[in-house]
PDB file of N, CA and C in Angstrom:
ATOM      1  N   UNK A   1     272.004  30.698   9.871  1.00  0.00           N
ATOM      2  CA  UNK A   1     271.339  29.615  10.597  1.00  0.00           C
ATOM      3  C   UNK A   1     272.335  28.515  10.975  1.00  0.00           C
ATOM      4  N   UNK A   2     272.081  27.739  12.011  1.00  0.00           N
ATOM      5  CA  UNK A   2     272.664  26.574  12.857  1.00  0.00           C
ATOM      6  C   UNK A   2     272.760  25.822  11.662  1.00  0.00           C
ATOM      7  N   UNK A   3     273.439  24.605  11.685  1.00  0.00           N
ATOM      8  CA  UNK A   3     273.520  23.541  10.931  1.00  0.00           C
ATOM      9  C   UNK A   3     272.475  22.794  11.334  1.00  0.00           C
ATOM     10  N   UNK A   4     271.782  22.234  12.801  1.00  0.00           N
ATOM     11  CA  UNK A   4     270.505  22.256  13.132  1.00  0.00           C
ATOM     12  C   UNK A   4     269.755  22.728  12.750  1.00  0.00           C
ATOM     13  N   UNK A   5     269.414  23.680  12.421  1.00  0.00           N
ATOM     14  CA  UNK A   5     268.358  24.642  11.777  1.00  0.00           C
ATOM     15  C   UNK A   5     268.228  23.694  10.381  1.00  0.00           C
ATOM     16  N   UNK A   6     269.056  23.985   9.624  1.00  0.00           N
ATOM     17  CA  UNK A   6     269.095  23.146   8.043  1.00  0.00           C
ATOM     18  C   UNK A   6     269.124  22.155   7.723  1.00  0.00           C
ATOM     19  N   UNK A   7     269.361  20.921   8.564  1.00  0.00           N
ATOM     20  CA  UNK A   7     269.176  19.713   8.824  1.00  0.00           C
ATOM     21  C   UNK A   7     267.548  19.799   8.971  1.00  0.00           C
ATOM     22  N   UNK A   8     267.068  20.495   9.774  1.00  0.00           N
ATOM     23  CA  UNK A   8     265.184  20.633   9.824  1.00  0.00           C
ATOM     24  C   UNK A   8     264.144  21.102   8.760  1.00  0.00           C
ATOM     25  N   UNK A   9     264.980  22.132   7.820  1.00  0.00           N
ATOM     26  CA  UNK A   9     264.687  22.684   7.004  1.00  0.00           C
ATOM     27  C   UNK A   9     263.511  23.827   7.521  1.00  0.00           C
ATOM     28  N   UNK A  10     264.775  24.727   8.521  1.00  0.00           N
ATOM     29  CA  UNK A  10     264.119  26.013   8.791  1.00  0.00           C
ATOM     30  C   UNK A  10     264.796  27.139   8.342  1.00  0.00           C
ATOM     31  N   UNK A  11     265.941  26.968   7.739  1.00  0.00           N
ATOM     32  CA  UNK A  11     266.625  27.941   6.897  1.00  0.00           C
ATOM     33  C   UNK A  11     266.741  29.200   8.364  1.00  0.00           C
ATOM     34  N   UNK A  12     266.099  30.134   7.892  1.00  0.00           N
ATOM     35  CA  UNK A  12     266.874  31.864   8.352  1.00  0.00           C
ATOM     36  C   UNK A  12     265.334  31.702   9.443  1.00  0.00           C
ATOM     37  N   UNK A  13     264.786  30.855   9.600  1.00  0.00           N
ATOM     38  CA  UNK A  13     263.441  31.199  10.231  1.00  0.00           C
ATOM     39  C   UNK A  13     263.390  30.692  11.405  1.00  0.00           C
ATOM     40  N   UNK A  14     264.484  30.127  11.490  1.00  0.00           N
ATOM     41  CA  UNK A  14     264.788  29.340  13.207  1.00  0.00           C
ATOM     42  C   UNK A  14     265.466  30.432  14.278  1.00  0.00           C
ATOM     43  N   UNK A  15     264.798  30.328  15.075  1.00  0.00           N
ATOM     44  CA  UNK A  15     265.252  31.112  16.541  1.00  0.00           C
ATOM     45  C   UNK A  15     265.770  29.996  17.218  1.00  0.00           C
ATOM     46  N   UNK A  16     266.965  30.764  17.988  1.00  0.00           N
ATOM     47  CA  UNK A  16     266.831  29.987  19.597  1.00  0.00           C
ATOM     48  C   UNK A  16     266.600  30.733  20.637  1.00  0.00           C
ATOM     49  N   UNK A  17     265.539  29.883  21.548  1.00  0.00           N
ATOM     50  CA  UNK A  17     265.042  30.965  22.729  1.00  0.00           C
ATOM     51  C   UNK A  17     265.089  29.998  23.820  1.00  0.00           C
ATOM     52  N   UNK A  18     265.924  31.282  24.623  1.00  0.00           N
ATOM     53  CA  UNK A  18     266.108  30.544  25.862  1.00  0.00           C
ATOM     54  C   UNK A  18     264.920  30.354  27.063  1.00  0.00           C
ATOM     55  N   UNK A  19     264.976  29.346  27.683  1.00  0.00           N
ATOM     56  CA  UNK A  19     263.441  29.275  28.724  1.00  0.00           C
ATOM     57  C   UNK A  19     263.719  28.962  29.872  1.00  0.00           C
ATOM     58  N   UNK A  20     263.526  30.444  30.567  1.00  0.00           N
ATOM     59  CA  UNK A  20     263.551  30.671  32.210  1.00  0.00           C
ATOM     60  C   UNK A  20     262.304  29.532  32.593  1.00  0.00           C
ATOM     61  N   UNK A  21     263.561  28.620  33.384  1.00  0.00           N
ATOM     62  CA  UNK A  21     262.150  27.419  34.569  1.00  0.00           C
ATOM     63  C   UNK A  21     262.566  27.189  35.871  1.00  0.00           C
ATOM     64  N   UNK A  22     261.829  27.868  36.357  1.00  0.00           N
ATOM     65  CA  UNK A  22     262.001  27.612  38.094  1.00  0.00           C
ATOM     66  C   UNK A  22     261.499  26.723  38.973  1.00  0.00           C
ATOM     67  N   UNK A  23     262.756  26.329  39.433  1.00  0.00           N
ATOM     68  CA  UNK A  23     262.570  24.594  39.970  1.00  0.00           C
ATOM     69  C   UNK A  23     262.290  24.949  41.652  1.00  0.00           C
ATOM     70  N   UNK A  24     261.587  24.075  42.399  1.00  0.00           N
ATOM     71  CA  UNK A  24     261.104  24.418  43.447  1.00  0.00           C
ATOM     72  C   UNK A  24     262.245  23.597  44.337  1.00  0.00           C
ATOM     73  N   UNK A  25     262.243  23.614  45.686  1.00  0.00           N
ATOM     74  CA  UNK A  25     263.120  23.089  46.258  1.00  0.00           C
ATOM     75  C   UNK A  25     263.413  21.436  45.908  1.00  0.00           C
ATOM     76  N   UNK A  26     262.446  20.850  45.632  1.00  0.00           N
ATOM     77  CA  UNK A  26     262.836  19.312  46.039  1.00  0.00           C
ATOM     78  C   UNK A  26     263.586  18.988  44.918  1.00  0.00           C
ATOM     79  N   UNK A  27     263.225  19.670  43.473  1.00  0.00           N
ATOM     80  CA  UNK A  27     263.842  19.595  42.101  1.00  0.00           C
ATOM     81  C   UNK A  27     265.422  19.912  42.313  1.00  0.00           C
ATOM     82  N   UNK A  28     265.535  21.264  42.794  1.00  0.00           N
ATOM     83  CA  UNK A  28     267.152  21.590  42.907  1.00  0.00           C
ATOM     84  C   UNK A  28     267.685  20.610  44.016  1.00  0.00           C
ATOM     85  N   UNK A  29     267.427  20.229  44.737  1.00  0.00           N
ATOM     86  CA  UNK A  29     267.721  19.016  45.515  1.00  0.00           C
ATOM     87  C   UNK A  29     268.412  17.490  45.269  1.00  0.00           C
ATOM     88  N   UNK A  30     266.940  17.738  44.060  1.00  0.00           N
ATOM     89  CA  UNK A  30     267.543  16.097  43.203  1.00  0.00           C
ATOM     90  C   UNK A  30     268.826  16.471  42.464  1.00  0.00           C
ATOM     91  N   UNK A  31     268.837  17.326  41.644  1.00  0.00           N
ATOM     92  CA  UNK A  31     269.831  18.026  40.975  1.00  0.00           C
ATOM     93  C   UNK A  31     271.089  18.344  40.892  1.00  0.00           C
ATOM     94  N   UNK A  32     271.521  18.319  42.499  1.00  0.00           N
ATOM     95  CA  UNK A  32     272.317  18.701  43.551  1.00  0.00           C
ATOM     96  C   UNK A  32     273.102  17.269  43.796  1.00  0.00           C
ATOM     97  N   UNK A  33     272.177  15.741  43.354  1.00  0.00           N
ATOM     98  CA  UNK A  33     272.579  15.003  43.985  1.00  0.00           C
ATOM     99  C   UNK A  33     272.664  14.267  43.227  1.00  0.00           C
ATOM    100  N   UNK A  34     272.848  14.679  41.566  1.00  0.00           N
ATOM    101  CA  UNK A  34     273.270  13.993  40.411  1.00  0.00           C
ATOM    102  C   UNK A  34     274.760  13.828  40.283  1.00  0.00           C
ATOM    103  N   UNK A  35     275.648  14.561  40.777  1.00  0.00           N
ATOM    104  CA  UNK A  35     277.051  14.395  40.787  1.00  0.00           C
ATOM    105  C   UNK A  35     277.680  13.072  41.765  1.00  0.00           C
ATOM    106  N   UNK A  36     276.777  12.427  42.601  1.00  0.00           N
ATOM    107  CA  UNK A  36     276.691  11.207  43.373  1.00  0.00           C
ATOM    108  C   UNK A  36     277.320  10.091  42.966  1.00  0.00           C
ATOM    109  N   UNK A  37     278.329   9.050  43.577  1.00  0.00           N
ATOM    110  CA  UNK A  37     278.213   8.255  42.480  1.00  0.00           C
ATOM    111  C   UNK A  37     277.238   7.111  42.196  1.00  0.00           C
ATOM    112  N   UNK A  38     276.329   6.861  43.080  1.00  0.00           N
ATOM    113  CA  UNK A  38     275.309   6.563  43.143  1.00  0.00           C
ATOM    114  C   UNK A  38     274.145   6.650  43.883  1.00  0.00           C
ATOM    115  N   UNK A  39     272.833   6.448  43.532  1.00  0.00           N
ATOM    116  CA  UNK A  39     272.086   6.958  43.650  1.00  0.00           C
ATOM    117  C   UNK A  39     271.415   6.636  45.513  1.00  0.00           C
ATOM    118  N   UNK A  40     271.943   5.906  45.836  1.00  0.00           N
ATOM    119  CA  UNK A  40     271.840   5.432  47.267  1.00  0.00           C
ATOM    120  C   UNK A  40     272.412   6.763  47.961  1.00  0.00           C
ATOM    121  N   UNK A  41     273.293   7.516  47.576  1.00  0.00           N
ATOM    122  CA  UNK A  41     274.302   8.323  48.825  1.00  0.00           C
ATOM    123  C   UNK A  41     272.790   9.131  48.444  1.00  0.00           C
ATOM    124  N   UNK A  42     272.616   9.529  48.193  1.00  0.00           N
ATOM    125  CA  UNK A  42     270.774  10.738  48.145  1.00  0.00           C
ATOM    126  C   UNK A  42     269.994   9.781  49.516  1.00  0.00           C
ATOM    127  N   UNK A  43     270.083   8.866  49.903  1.00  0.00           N
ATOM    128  CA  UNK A  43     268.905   8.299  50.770  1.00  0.00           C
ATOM    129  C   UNK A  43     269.721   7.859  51.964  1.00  0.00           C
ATOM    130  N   UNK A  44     271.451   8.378  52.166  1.00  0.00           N
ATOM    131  CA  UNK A  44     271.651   7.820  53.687  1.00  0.00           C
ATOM    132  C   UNK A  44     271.402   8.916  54.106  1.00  0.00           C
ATOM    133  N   UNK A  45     270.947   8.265  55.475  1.00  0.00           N
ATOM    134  CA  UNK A  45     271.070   9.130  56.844  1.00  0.00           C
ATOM    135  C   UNK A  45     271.911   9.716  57.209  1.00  0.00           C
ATOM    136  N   UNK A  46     271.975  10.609  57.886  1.00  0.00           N
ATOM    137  CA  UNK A  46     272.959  11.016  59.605  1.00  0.00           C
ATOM    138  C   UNK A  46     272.951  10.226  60.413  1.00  0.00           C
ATOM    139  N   UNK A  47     273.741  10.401  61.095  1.00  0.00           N
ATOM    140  CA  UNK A  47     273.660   9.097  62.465  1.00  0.00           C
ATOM    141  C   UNK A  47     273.052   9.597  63.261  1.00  0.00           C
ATOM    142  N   UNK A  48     271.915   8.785  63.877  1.00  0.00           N
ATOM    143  CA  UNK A  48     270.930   9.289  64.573  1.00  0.00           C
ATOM    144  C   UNK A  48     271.252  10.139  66.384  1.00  0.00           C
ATOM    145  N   UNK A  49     272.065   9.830  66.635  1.00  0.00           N
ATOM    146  CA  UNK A  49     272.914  10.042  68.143  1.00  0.00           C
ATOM    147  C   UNK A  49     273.173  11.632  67.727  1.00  0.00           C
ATOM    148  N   UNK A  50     274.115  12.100  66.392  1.00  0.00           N
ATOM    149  CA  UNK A  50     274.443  12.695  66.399  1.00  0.00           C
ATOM    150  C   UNK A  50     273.405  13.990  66.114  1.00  0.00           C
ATOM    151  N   UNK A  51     272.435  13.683  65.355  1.00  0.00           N
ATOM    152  CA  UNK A  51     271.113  14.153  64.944  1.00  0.00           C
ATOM    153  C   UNK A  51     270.552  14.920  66.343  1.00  0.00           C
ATOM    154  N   UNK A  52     270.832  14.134  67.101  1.00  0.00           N
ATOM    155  CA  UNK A  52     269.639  14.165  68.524  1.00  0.00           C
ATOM    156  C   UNK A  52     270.436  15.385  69.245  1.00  0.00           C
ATOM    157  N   UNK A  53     272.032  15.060  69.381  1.00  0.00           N
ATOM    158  CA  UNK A  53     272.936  16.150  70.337  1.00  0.00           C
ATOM    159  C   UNK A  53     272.252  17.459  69.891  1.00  0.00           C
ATOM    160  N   UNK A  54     272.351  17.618  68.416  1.00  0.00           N
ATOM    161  CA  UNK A  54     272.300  19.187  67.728  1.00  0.00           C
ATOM    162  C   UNK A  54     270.911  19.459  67.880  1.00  0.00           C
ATOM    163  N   UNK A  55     269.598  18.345  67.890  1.00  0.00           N
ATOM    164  CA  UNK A  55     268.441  18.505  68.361  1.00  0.00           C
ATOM    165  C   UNK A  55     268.376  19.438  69.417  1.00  0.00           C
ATOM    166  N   UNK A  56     269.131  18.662  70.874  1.00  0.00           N
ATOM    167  CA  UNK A  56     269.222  19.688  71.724  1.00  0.00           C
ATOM    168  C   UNK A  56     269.676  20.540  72.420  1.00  0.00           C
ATOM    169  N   UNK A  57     271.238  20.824  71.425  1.00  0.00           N
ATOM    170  CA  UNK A  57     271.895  21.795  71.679  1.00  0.00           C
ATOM    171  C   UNK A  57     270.971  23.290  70.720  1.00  0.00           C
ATOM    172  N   UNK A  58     269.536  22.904  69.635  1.00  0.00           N
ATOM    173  CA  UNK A  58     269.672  24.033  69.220  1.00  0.00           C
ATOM    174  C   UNK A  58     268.422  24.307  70.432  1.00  0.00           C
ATOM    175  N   UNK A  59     267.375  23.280  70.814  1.00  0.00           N
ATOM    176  CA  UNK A  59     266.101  23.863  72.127  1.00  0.00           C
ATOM    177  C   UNK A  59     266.772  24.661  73.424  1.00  0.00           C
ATOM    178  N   UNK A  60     268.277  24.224  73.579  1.00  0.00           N
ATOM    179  CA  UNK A  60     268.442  24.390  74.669  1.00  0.00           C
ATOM    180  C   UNK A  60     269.111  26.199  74.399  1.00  0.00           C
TER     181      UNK A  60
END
């Protein structure tokens, strides 16, 4: 057993189990944007001009 384990006093009776959790897009998103150095660069924009060209270079 862990030294965790015996500190709890679960001796030989402690498992560790790992737990599959599937994060939906907006979660891996935030997640993505923890390495930031702050939390503002997650909420700038694109520049809107430039936004618009690729707008309609993709209709066209």
């Amino acid at each position: 057993p862990s030294i965790q384990a015996l500190i709890h006093g679960l001796n030989r009776h402690y498992y560790s189990i790992t737990i599959n959790y599937r994060k939906n897009e907006l979660e891996q998103k935030m997640l993505l944007n923890l390495h930031k150095k702050s939390w503002m660069e997650g909420l700038t924009l694109q520049d809107y001009s430039e936004h618009c060209k690729l707008n309609e270079s993709v209709v066209k």
